[in-house]
C-alpha atoms as a PDB file:
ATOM      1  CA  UNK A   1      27.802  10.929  30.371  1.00  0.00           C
ATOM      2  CA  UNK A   2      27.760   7.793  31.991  1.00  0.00           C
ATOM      3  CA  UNK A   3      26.734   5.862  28.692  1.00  0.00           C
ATOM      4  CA  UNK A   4      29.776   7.701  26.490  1.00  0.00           C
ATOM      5  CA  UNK A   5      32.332   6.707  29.341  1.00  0.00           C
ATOM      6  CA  UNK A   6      31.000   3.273  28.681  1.00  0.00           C
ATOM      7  CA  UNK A   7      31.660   3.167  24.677  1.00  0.00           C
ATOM      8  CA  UNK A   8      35.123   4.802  26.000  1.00  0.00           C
ATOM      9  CA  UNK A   9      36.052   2.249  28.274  1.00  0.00           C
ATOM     10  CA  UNK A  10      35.171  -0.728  26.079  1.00  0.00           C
ATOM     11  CA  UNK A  11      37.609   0.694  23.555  1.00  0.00           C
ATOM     12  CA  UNK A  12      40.128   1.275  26.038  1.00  0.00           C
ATOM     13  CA  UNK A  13      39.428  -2.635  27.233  1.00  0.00           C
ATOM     14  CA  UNK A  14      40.106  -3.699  23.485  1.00  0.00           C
ATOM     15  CA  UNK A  15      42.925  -1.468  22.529  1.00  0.00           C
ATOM     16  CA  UNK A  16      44.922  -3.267  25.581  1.00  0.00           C
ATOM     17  CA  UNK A  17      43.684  -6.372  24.546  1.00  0.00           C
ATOM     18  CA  UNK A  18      45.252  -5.603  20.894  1.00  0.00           C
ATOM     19  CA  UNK A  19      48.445  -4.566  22.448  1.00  0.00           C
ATOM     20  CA  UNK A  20      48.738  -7.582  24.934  1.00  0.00           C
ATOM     21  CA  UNK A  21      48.189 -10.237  21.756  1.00  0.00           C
ATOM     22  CA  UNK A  22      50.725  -8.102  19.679  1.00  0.00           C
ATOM     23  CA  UNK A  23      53.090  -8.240  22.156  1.00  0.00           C
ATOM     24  CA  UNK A  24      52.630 -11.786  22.727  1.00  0.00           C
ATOM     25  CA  UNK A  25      53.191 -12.801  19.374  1.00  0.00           C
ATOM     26  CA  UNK A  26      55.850 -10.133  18.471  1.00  0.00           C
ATOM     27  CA  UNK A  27      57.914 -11.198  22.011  1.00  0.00           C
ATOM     28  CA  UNK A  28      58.100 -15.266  20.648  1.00  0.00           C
ATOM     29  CA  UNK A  29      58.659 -14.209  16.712  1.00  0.00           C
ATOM     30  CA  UNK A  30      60.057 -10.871  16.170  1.00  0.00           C
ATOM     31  CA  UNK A  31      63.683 -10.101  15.487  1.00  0.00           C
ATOM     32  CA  UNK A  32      63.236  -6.771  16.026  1.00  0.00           C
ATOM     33  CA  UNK A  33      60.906  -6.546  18.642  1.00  0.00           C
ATOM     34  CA  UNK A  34      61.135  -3.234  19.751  1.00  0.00           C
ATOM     35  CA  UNK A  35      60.288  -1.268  16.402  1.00  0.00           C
ATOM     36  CA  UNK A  36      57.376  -3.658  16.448  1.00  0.00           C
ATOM     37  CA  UNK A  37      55.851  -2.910  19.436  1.00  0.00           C
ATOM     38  CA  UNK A  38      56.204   0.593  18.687  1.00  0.00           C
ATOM     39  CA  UNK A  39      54.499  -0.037  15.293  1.00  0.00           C
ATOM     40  CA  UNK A  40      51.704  -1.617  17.106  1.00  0.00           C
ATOM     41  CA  UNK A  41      51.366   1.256  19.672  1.00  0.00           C
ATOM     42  CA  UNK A  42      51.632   4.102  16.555  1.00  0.00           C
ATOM     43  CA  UNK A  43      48.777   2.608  14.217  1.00  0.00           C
ATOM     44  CA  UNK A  44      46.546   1.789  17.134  1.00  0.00           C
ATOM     45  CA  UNK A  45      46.669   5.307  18.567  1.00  0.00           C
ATOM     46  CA  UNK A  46      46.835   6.719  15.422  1.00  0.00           C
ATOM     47  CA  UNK A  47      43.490   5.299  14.605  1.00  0.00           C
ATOM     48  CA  UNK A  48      41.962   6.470  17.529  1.00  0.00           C
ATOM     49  CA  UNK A  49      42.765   9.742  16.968  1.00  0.00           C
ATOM     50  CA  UNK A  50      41.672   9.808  13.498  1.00  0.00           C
ATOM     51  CA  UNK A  51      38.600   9.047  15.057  1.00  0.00           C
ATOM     52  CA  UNK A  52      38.116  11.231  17.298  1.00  0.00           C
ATOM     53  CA  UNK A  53      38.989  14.206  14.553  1.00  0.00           C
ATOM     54  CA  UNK A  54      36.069  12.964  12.511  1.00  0.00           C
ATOM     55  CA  UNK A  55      34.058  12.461  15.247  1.00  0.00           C
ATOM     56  CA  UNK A  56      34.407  16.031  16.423  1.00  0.00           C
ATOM     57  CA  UNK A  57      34.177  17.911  13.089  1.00  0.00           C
ATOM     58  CA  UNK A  58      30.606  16.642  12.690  1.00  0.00           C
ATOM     59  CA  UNK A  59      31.009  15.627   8.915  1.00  0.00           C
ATOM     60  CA  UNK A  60      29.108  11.998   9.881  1.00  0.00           C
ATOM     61  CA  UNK A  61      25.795  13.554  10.735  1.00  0.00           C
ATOM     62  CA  UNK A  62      24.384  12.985   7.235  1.00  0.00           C
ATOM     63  CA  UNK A  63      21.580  10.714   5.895  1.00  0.00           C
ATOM     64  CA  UNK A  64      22.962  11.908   2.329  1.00  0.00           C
ATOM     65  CA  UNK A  65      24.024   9.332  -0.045  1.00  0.00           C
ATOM     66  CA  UNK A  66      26.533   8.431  -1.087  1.00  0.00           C
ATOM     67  CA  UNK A  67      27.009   7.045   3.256  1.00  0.00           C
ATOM     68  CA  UNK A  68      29.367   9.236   4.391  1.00  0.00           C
ATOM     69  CA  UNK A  69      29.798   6.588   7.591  1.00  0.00           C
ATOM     70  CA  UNK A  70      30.715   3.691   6.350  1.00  0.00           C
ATOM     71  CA  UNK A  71      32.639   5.156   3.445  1.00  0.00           C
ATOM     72  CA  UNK A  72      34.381   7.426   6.060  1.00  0.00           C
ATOM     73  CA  UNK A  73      34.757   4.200   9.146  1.00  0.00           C
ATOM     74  CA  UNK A  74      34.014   0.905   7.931  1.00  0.00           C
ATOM     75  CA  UNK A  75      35.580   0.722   4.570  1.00  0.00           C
ATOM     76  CA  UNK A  76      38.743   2.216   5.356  1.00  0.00           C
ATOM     77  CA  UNK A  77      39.189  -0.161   8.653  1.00  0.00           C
ATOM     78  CA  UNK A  78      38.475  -3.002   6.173  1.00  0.00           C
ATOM     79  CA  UNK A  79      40.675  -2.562   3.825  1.00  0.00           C
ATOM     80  CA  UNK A  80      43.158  -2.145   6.179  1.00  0.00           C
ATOM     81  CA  UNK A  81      42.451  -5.065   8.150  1.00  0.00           C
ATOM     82  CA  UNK A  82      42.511  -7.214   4.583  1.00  0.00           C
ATOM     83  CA  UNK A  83      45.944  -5.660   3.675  1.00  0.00           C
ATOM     84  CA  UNK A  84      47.580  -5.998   7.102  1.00  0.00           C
ATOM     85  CA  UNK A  85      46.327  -9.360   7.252  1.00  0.00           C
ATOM     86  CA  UNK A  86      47.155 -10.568   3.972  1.00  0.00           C
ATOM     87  CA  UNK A  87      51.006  -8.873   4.193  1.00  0.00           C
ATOM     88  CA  UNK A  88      51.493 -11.088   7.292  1.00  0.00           C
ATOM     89  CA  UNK A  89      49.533 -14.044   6.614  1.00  0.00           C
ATOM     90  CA  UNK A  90      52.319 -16.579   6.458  1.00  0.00           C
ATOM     91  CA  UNK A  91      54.567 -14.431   9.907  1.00  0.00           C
ATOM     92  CA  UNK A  92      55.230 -16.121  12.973  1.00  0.00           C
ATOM     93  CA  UNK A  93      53.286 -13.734  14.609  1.00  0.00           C
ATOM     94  CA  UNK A  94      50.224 -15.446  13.665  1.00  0.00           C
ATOM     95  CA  UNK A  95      50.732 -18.527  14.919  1.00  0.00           C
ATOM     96  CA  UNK A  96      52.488 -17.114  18.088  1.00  0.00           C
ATOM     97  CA  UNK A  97      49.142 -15.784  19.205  1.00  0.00           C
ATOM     98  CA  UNK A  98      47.473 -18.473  21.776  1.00  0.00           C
ATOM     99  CA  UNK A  99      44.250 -19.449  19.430  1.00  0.00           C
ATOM    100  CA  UNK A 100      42.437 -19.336  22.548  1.00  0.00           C
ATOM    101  CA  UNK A 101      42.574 -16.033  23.393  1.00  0.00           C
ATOM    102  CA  UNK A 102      41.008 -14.586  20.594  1.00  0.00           C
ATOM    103  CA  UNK A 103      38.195 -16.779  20.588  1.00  0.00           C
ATOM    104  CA  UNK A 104      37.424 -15.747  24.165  1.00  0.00           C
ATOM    105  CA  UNK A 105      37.590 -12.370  23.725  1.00  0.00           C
ATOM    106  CA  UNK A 106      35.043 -12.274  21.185  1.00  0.00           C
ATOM    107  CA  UNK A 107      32.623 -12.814  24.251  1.00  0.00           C
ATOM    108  CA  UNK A 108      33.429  -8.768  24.635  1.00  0.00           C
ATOM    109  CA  UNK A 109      30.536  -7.840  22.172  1.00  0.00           C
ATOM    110  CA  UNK A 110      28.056  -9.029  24.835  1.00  0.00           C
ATOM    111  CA  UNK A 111      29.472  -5.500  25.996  1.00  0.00           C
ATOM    112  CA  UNK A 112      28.491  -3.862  22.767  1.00  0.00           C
ATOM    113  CA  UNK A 113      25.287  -5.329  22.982  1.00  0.00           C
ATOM    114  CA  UNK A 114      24.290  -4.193  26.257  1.00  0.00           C
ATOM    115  CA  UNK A 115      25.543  -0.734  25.720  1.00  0.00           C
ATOM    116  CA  UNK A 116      23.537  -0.863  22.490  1.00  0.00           C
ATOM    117  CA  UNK A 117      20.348  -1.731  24.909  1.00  0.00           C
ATOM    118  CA  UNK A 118      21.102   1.301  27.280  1.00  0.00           C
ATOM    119  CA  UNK A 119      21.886   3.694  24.016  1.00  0.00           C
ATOM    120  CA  UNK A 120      18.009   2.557  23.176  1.00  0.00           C
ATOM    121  CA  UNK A 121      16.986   4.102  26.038  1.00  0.00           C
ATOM    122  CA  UNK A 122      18.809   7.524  25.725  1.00  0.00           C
ATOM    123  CA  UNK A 123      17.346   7.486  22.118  1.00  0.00           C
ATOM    124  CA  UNK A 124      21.070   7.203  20.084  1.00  0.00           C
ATOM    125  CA  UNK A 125      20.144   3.993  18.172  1.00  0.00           C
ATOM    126  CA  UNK A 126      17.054   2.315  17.182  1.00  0.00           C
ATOM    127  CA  UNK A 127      15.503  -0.856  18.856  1.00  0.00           C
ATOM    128  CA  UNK A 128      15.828  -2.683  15.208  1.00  0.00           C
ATOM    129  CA  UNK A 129      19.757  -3.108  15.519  1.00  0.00           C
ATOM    130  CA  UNK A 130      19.516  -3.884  19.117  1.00  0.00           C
ATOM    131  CA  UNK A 131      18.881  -7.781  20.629  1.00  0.00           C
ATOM    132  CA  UNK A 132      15.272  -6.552  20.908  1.00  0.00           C
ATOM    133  CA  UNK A 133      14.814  -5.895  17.276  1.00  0.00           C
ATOM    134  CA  UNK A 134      17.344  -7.529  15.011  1.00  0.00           C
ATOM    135  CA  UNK A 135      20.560  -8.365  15.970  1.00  0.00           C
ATOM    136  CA  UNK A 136      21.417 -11.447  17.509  1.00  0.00           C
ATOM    137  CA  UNK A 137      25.113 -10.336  18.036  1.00  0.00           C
ATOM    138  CA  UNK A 138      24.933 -11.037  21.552  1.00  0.00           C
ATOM    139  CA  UNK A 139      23.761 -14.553  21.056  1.00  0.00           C
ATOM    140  CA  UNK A 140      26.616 -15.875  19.289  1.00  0.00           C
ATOM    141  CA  UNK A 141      28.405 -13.930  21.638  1.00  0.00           C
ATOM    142  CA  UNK A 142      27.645 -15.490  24.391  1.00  0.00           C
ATOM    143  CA  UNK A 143      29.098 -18.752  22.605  1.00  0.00           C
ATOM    144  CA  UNK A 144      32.642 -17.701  22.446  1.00  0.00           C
ATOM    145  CA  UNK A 145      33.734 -18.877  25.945  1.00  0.00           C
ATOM    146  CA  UNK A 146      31.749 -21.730  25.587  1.00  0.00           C
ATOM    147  CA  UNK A 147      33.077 -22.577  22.350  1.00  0.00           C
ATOM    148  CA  UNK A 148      36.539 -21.955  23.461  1.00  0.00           C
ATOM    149  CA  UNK A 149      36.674 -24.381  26.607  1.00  0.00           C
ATOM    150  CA  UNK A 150      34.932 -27.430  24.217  1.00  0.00           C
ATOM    151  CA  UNK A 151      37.685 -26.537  21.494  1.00  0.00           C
ATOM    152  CA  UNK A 152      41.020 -25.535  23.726  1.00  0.00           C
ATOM    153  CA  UNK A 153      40.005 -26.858  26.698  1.00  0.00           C
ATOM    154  CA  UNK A 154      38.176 -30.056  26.822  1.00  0.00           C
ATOM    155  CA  UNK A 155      39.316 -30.719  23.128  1.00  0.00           C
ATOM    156  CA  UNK A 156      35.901 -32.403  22.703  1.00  0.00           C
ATOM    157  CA  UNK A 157      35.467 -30.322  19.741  1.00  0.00           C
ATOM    158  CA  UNK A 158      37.802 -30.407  16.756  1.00  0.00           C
ATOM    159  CA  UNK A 159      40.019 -27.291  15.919  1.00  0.00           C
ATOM    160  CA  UNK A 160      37.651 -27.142  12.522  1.00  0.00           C
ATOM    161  CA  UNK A 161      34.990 -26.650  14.526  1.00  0.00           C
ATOM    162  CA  UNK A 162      36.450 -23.109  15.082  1.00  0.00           C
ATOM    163  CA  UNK A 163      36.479 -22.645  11.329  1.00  0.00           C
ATOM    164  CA  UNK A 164      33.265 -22.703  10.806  1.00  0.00           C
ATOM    165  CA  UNK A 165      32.323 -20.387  14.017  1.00  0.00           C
ATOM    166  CA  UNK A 166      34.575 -17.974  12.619  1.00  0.00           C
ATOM    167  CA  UNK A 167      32.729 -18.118   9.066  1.00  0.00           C
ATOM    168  CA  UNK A 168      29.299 -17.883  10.828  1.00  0.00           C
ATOM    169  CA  UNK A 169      30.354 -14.697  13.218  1.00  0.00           C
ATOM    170  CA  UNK A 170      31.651 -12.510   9.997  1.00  0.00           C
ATOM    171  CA  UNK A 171      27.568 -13.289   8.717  1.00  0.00           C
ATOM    172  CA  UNK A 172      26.491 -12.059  11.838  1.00  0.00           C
ATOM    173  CA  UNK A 173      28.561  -9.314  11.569  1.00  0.00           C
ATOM    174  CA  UNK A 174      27.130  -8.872   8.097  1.00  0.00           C
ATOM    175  CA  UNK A 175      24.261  -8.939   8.928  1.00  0.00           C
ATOM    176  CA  UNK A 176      24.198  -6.351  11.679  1.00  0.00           C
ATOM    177  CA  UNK A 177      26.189  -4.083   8.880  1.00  0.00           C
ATOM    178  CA  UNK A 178      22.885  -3.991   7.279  1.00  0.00           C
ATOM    179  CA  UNK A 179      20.678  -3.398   9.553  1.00  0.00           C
ATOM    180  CA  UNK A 180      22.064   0.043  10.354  1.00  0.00           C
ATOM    181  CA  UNK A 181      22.457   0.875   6.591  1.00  0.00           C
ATOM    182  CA  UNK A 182      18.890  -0.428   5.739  1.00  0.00           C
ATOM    183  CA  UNK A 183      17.359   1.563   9.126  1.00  0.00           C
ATOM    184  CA  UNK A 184      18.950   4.484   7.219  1.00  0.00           C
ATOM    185  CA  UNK A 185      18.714   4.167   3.593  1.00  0.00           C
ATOM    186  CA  UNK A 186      16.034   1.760   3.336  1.00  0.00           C
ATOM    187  CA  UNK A 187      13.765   2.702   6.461  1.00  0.00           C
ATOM    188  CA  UNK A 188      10.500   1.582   4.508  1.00  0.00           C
ATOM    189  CA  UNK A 189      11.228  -1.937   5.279  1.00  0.00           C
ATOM    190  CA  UNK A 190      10.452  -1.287   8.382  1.00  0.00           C
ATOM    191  CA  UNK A 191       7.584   0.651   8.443  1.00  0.00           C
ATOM    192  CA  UNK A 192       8.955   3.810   8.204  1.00  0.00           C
ATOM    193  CA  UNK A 193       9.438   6.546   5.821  1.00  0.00           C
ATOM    194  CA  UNK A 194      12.343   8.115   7.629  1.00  0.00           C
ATOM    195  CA  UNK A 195      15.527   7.363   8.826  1.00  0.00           C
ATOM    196  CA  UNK A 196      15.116   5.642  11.848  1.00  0.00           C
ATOM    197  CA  UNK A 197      18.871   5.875  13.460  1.00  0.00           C
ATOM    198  CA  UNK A 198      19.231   8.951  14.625  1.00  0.00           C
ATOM    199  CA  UNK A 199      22.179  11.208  13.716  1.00  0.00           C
ATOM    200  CA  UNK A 200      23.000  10.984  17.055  1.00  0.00           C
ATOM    201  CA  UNK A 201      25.145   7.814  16.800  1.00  0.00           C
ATOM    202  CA  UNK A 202      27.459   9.330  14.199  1.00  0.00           C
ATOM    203  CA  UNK A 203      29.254  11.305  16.412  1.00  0.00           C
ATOM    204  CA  UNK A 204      32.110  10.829  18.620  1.00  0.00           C
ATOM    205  CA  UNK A 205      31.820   8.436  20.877  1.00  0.00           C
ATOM    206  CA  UNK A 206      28.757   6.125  19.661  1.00  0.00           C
ATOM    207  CA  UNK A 207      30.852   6.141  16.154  1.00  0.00           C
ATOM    208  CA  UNK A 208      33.349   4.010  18.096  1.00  0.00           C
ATOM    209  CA  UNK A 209      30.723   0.885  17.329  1.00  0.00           C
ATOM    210  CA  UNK A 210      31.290   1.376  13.707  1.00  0.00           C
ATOM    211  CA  UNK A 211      34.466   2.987  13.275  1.00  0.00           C
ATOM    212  CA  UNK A 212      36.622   0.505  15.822  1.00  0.00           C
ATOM    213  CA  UNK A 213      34.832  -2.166  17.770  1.00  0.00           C
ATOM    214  CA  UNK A 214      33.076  -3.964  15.042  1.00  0.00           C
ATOM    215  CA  UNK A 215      35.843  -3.782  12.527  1.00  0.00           C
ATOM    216  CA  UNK A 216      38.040  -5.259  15.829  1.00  0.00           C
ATOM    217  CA  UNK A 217      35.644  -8.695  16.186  1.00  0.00           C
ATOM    218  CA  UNK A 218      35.781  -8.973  12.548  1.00  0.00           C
ATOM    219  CA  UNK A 219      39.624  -8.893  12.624  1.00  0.00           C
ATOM    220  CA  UNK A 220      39.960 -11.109  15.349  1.00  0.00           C
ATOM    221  CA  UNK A 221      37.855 -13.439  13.153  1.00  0.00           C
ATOM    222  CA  UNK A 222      39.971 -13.569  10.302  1.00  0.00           C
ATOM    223  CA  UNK A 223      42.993 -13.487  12.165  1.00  0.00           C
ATOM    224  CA  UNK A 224      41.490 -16.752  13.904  1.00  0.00           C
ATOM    225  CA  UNK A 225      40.611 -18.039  10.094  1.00  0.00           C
ATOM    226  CA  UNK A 226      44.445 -17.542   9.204  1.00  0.00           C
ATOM    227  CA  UNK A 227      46.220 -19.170  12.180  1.00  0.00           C
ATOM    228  CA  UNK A 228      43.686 -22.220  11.470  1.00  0.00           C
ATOM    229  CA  UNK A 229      44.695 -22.738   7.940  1.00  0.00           C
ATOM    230  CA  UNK A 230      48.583 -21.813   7.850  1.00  0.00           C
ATOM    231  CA  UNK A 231      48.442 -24.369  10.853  1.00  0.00           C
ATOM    232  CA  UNK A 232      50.618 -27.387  10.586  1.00  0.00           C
ATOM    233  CA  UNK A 233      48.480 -30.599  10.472  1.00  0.00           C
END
């Protein structure tokens, strides 16, 4: 129980965060501020929910291909992250958002990683896509407040800099996308002729990983990416 009020509360922890950057950017460049914050409020909930309706009919508990998960989470959070993105790319929204922030914030998947670590030891994922096998999420991690104060605070490092971080976290990102789909669908790689994550993490609310949390560092990133290069020189 303990562990599930964990994944819970990390989602709670970066739904608010959503809300107070919305807010922040939709107070300084929204003339209609209101319907926008209610917006913002509607599609985040809204998502959550449709979580938690997929979670809880089960469907997810497949090793059948075509992958039900990622065709049921990831891609549809993608694409929606792309279109929102792309619709608002040039708003003053974006560039209302302090820079900072979101770079700091990224530090929250040292969260992810160390729930990840305890989930190993209930048996819900498998040590390959955790910082014992695999992913080294929680290393670059760890350099987003680090990053941040050189960059914003310091200003030893050059505003570019943050361009290319942002580049290198979607790999990593990437890259831990693939180890869960190849410890599924290719487990041979590893030694193994079965699945090795168990069916356990594709329900409600270990699914949070792939169906909110992830897809929420890799918007952060892009929405980073964007306010760098619609930034006035």
């Amino acid at each position: 129980m303990g562990l599930k009020i964990g994944y819970i509360a990390l989602t709670l922890i970066t739904v608010l965060f959503l809300i107070l950057i919305g807010y922040k950017g939709i107070n300084e460049a929204s003339s209609h501020a209101k319907r926008d914050k209610l917006k913002l409020i509607f599609g985040l909930l809204l998502w959550q929910v449709f979580i938690l309706s997929i979670g809880l009919t089960g469907v997810l508990k497949s090793y059948t291909f075509p992958p039900i998960f990622p065709l049921t989470l990831i891609v549809p959070s993608f694409v929606f992250i792309g279109l929102f993105l792309y619709r608002n790319r040039n708003r003053k929204w974006i560039k209302s958002i302090p820079e900072h922030w979101i770079i700091y914030f990224q530090s929250f998947r040292i969260l992810v990683e160390i729930l990840f670590v305890f989930s190993l030891a209930e048996g819900i994922v498998n040590y390959q896509v955790t910082i014992e096998g695999y992913n080294f999420d929680m290393v670059f991690a760890f350099t987003a407040p680090f990053i941040a104060f050189l960059v914003y605070g310091k200003k030893v490092l050059s505003r570019k800099f943050i361009l290319i971080w942002n580049y290198l976290g979607l790999a990593v990102l990437l890259s831990v996308i693939i180890l869960f789909m190849t410890s599924i669908y290719t487990p041979e790689i590893y030694g193994s002729k079965l699945p090795l994550l168990p069916l356990e993490s594709m329900t409600y609310p270990y699914m949070l990983i792939a169906g909110f949390l992830m897809p929420t560092a890799v918007f952060l990133h892009v929405l980073s990416i964007l306010q760098l290069r619609t930034a006035k020189p």
